[in-house]
N, C-alpha and C. Protein backbone atom coordinates (compact mmCIF):
# COMPACT_ATOMS: atom_id res chain seq x y z
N UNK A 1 0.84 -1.18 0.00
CA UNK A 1 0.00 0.00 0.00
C UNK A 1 0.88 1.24 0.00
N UNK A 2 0.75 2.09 -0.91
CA UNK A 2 1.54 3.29 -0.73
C UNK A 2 1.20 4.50 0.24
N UNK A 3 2.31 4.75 0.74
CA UNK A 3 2.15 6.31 1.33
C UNK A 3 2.03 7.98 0.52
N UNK A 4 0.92 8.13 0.65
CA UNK A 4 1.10 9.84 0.18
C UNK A 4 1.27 10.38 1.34
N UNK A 5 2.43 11.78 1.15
CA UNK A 5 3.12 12.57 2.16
C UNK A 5 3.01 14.05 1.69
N UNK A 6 2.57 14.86 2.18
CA UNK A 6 3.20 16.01 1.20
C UNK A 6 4.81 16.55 1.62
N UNK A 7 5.01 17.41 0.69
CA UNK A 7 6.38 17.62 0.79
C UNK A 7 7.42 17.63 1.80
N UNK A 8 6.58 18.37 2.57
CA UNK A 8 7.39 18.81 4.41
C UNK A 8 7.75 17.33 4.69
N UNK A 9 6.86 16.20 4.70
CA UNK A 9 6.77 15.03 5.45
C UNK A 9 7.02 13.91 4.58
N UNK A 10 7.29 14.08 3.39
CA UNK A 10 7.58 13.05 1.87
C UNK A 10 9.65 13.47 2.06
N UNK A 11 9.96 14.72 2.11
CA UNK A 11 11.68 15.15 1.94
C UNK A 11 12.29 14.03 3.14
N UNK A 12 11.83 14.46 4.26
CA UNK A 12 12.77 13.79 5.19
C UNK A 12 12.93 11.91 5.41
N UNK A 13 11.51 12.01 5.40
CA UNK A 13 10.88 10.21 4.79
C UNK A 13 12.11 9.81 3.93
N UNK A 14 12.25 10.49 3.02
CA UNK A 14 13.16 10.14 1.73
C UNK A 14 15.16 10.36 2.14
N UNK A 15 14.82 11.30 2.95
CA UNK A 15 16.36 11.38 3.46
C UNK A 15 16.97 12.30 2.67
N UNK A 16 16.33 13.62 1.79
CA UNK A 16 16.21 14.26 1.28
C UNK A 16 15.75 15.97 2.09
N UNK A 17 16.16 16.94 1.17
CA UNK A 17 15.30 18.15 1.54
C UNK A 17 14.31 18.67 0.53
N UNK A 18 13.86 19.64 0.95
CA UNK A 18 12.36 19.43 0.43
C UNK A 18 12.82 20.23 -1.64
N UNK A 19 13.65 21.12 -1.21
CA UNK A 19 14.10 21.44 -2.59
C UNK A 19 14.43 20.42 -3.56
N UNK A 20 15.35 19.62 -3.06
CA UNK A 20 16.20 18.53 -3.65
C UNK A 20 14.91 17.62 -4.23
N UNK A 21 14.08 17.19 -3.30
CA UNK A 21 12.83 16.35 -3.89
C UNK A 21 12.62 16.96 -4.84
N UNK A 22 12.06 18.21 -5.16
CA UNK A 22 11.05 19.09 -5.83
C UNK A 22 12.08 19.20 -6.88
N UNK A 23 13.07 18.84 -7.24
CA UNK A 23 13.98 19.67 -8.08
C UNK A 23 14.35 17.32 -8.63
N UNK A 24 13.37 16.78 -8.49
CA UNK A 24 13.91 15.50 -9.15
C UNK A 24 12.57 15.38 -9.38
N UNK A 25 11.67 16.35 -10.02
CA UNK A 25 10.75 15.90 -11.26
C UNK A 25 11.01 16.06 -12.44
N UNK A 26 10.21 15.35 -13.44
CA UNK A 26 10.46 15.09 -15.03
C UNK A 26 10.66 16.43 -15.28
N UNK A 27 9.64 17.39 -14.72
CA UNK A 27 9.68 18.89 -15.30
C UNK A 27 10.51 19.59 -15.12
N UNK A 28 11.44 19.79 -14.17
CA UNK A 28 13.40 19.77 -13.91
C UNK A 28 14.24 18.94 -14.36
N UNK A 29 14.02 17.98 -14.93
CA UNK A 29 15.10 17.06 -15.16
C UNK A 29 15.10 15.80 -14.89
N UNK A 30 14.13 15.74 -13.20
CA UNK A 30 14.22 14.35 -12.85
C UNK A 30 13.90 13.34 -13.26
N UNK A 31 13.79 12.03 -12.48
CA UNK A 31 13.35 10.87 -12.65
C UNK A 31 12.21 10.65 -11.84
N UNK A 32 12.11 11.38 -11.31
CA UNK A 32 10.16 11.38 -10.76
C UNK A 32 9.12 11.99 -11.71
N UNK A 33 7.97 10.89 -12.12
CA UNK A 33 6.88 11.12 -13.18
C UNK A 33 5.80 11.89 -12.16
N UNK A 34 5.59 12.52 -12.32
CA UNK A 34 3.74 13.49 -12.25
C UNK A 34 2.82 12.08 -12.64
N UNK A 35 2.14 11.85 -11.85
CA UNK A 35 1.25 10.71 -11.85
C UNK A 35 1.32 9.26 -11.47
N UNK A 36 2.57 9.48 -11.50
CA UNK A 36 3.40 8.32 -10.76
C UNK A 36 3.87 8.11 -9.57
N UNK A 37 4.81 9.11 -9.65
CA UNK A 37 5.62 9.49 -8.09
C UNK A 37 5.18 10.36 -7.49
N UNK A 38 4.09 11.48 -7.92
CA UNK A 38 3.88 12.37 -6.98
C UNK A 38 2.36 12.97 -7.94
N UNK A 39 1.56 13.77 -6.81
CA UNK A 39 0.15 14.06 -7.83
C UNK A 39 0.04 15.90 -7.03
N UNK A 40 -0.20 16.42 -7.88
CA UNK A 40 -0.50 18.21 -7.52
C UNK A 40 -1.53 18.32 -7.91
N UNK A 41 -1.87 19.40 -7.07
CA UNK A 41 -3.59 18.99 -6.53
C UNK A 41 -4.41 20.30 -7.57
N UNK A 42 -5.62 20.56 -7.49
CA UNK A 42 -6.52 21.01 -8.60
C UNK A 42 -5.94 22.58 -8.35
N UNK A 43 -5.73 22.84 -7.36
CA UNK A 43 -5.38 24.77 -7.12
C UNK A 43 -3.30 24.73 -7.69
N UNK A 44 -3.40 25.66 -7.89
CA UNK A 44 -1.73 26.31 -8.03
C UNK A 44 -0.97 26.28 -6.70
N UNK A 45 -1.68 26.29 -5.56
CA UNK A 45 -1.04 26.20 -4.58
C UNK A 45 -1.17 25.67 -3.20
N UNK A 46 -1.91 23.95 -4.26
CA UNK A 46 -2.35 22.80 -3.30
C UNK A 46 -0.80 21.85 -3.01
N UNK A 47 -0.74 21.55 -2.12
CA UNK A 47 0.15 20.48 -1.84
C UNK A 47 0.56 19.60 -2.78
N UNK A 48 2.04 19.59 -3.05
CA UNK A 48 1.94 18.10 -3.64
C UNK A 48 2.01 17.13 -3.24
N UNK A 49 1.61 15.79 -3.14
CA UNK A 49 1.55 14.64 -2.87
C UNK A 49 2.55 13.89 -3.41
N UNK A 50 2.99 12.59 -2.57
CA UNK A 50 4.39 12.00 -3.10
C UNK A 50 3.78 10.86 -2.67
N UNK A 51 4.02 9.84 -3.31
CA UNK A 51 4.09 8.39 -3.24
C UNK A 51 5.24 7.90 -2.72
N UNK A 52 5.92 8.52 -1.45
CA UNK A 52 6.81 7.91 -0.61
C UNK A 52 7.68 6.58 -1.22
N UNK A 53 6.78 5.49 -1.27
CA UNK A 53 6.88 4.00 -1.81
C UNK A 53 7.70 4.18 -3.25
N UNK A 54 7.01 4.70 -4.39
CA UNK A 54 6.98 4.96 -5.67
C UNK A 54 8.28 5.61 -5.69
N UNK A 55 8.71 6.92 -4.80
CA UNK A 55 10.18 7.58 -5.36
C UNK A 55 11.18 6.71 -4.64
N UNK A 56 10.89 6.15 -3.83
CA UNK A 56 11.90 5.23 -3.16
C UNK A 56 12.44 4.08 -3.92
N UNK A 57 11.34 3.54 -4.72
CA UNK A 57 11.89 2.86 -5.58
C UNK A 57 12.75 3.04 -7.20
N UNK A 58 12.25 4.36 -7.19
CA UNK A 58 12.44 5.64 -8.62
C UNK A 58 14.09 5.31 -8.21
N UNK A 59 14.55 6.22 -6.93
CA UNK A 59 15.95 6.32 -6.65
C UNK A 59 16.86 5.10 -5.97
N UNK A 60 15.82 3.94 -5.75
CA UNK A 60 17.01 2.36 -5.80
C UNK A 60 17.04 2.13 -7.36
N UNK A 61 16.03 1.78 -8.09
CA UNK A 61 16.35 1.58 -9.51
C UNK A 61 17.96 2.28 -10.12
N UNK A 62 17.83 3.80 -10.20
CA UNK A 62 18.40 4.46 -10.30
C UNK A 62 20.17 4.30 -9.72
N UNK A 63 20.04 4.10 -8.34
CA UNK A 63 21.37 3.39 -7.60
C UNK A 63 22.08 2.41 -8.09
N UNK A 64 21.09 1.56 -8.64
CA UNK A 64 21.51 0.21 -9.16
C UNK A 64 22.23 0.37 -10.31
N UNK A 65 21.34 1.03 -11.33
CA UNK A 65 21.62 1.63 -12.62
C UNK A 65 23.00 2.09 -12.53
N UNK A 66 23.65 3.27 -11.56
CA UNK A 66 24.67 3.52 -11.43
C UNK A 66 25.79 2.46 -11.01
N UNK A 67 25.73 1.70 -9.99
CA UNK A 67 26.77 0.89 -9.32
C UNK A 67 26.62 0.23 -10.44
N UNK A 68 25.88 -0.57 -12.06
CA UNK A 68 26.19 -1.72 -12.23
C UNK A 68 26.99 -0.94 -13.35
N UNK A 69 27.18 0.41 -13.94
CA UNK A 69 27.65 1.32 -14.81
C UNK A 69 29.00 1.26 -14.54
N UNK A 70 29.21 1.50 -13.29
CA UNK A 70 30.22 1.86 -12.28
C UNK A 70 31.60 0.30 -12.83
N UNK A 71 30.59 -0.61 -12.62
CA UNK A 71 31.67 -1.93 -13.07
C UNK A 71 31.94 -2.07 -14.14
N UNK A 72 30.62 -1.72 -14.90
CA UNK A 72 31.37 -1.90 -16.09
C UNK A 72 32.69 -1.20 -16.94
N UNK A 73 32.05 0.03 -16.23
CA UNK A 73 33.67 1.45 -16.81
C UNK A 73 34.69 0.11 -15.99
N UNK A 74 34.87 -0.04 -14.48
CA UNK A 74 35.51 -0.76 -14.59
C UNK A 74 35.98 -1.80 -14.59
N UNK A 75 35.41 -2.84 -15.37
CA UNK A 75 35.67 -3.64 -16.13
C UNK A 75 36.24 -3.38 -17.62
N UNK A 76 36.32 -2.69 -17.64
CA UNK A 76 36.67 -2.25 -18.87
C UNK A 76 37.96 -1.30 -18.89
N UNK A 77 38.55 -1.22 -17.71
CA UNK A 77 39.83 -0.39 -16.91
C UNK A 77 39.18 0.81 -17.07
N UNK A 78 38.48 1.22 -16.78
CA UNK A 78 37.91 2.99 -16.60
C UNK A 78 38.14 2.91 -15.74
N UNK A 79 38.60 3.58 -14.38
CA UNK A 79 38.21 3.80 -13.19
C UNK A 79 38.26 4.76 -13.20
N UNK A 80 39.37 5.97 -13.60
CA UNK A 80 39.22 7.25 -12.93
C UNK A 80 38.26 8.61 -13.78
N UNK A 81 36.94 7.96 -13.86
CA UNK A 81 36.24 8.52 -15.17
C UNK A 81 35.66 9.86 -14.86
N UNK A 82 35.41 10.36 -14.01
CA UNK A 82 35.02 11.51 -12.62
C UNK A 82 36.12 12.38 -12.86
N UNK A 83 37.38 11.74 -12.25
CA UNK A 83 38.60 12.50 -12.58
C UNK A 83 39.28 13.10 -13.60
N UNK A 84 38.67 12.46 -14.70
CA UNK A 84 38.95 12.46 -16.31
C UNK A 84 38.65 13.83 -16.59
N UNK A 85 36.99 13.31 -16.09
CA UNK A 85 35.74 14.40 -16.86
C UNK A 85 36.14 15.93 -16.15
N UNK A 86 36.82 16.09 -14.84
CA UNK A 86 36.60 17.37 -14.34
C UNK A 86 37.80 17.91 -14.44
N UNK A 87 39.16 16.95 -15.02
CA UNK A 87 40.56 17.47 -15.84
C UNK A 87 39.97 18.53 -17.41
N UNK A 88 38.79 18.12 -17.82
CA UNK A 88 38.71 18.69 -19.29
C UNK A 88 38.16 19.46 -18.71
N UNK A 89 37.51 19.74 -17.77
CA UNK A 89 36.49 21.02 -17.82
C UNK A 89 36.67 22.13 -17.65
């Protein structure tokens, strides 16, 4: 059964702040869907609602995604690929 939270009480749940949440929707960039992970309500300046459950799993997917990336660079002798990227910049 999922939890809806609004923001104040969905950020810390998550181990997050409340910006950082709000700033990992599709409409910023993120990987949290509008209808999925979180629902905003009929007024401009109703609460949004978070599916607690739903982004928790948004950002293990996501974790995973990275650590299994992570082997493959090195597996492939990448390791210092971080270090690479912020030598060119």
């Amino acid at each position: 059964m999922s939890t809806y939270l609004k923001t104040s009480m969905a950020a810390p749940e998550l181990g997050l702040s409340q910006g950082h949440l709000k700033r990992q929707t599709e409409d910023k960039g993120g990987p949290l869907k509008q209808g999925e992970h979180y629902f905003q309500g009929p007024a401009k300046n109703s609460s949004i609602q978070w599916d607690v459950d739903a982004c928790r799993a948004a950002f293990h997917r996501l974790g995973m995604l990275r650590r299994k990336a992570d082997q493959a660079l090195q597996a492939a002798g990448i390791t210092d690929l971080a270090e690479r990227q912020s030598e060119r910049g």
